[in-house]
C-alpha atoms as a PDB file:
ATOM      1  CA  UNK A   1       0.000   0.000   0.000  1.00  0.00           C
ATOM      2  CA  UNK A   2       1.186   3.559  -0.751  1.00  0.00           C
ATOM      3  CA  UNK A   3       2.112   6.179   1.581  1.00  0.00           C
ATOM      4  CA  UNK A   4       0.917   9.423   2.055  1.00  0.00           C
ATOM      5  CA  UNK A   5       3.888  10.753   1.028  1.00  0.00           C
ATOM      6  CA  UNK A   6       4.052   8.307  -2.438  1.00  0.00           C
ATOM      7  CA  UNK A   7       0.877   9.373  -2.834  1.00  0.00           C
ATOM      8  CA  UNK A   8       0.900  12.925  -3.134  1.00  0.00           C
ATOM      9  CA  UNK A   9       4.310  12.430  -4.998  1.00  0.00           C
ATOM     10  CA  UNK A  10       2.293  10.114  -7.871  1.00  0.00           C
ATOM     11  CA  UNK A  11      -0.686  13.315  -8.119  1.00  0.00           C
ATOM     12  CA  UNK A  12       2.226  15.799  -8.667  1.00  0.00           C
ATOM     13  CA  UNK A  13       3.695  14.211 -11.141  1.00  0.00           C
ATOM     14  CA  UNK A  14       0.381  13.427 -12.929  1.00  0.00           C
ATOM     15  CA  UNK A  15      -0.454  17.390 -12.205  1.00  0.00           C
ATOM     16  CA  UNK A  16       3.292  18.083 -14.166  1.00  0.00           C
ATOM     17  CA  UNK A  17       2.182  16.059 -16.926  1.00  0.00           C
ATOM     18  CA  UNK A  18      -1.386  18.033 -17.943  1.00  0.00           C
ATOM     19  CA  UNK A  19      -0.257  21.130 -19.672  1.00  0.00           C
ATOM     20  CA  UNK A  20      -3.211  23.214 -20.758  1.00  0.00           C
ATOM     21  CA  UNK A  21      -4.182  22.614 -24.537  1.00  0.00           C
ATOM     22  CA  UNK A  22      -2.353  24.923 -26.789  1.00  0.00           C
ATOM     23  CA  UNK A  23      -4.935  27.982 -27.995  1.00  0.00           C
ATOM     24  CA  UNK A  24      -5.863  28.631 -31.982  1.00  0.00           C
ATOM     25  CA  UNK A  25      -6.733  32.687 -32.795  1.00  0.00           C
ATOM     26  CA  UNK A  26      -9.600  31.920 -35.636  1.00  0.00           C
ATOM     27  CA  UNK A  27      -9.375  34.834 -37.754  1.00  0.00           C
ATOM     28  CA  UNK A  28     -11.110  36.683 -40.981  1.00  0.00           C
ATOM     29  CA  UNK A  29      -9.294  37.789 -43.630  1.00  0.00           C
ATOM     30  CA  UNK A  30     -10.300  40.786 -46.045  1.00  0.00           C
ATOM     31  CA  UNK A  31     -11.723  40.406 -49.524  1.00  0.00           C
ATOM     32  CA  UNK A  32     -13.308  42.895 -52.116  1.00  0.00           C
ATOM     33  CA  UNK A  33     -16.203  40.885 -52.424  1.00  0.00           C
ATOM     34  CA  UNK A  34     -18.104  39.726 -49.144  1.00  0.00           C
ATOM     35  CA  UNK A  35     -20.452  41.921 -47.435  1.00  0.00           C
ATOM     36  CA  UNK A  36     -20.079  43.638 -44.512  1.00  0.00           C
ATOM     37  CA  UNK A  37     -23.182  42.622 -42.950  1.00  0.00           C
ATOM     38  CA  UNK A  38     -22.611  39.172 -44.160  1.00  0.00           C
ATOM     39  CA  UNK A  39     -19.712  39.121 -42.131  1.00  0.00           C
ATOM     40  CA  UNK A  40     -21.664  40.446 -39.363  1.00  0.00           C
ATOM     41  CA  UNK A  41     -23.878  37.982 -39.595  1.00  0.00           C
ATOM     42  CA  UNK A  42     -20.538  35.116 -39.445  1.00  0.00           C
ATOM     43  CA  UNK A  43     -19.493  36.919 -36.575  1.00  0.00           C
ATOM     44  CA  UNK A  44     -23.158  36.824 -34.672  1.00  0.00           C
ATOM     45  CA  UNK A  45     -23.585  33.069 -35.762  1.00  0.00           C
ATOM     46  CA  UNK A  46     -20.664  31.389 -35.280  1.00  0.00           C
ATOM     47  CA  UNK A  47     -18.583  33.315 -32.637  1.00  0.00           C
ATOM     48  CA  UNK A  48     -21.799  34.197 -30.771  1.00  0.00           C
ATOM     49  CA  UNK A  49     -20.862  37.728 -30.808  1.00  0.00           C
ATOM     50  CA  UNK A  50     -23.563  40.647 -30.289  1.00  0.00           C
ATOM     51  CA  UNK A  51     -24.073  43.472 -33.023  1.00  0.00           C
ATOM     52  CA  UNK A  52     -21.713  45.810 -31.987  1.00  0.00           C
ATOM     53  CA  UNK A  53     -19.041  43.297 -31.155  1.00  0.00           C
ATOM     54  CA  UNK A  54     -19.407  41.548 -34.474  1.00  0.00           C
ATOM     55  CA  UNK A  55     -19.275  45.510 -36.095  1.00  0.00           C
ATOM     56  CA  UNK A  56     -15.833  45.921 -34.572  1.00  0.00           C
ATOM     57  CA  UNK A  57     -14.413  43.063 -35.105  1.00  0.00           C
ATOM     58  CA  UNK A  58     -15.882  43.489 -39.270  1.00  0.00           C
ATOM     59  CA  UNK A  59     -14.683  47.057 -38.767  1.00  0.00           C
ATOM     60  CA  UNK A  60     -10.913  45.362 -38.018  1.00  0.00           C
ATOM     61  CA  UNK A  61     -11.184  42.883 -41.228  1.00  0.00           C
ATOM     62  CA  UNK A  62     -12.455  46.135 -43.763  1.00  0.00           C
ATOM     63  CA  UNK A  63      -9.181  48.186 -41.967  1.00  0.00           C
ATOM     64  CA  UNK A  64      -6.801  45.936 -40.912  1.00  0.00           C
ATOM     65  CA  UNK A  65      -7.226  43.106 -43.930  1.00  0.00           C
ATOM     66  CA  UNK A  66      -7.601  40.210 -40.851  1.00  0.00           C
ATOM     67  CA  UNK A  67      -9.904  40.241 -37.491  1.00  0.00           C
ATOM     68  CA  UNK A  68      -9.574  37.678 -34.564  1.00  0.00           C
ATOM     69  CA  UNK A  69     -12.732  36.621 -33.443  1.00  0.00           C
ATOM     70  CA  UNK A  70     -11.786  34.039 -30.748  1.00  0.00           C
ATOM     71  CA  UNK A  71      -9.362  31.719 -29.352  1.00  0.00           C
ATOM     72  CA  UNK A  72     -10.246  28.539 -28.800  1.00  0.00           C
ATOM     73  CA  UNK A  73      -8.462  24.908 -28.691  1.00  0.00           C
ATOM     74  CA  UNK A  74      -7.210  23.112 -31.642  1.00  0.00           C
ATOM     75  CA  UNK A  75     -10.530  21.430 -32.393  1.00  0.00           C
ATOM     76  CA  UNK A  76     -12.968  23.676 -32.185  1.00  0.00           C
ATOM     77  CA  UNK A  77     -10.823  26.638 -33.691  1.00  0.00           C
ATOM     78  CA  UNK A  78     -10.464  23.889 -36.940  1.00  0.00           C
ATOM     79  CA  UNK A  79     -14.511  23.769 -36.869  1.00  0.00           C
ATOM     80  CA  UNK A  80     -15.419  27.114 -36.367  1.00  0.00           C
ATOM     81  CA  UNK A  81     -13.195  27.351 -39.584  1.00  0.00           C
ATOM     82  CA  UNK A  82     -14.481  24.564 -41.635  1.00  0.00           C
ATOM     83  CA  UNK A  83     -18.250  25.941 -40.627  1.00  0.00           C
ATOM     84  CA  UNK A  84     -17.726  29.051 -41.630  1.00  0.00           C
ATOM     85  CA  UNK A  85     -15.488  28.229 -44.912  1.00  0.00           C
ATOM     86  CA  UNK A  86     -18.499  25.961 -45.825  1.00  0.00           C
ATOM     87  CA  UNK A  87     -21.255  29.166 -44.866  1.00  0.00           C
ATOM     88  CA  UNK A  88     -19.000  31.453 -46.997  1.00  0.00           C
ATOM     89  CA  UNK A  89     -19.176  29.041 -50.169  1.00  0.00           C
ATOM     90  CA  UNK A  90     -23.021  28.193 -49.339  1.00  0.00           C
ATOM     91  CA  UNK A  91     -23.578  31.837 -49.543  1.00  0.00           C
ATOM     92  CA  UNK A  92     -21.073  32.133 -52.831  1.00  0.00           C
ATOM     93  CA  UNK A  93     -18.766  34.759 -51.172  1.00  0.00           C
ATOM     94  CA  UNK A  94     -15.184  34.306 -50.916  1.00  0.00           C
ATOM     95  CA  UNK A  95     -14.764  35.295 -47.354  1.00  0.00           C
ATOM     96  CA  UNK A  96     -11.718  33.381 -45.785  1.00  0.00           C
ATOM     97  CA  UNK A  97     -11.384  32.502 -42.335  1.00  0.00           C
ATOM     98  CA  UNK A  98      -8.195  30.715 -40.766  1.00  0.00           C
ATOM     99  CA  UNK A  99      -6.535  29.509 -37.882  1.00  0.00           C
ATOM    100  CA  UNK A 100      -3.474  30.268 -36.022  1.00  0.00           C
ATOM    101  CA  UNK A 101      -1.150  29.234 -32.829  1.00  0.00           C
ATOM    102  CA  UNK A 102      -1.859  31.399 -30.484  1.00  0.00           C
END
């Protein structure tokens, strides 16, 4: 039977081990062809973002030429991305949105 003291040794080392998950920025990246409120409307439906957030962030894309619009981990930045690829396509605009190490 284990000690205390092995005990609390064997939880450390498991604690060591468990490194948070490394975080993906999903971002937007400018084109002369999408919509602004089309973008909006990304922004509202797939980053759950209200009007005016979803503004600033479309603001950033129009200005800037990218916009972040959340971090998240690996696999659910990679499906916000492929959901709103495929929405972009559905909806015949060219709007691109990618991932990135955070």
């Amino acid at each position: 039977m284990a000690t205390k003291h092995q005990e609390d040794g064997l939880l450390e080392a498991q604690r060591a081990k468990l490194q948070p998950p490394k975080m993906y920025k999903v971002m937007l990246l400018n084109d002369d062809f999408t919509p602004m409120e089309f973008v909006i409307t990304v922004l509202q439906r797939f980053f759950s973002l209200d009007t005016e957030q979803a503004t600033r962030i479309m603001l950033k894309v129009h200005n800037e030429g990218r916009g972040v619009c959340g971090v998240f981990p690996r696999d659910i930045a990679a499906t916000k991305v492929e959901q709103v690829s495929a929405f972009a396509r559905q909806h015949q605009h060219p709007l691109a949105c990618v991932m990135e190490e955070n």
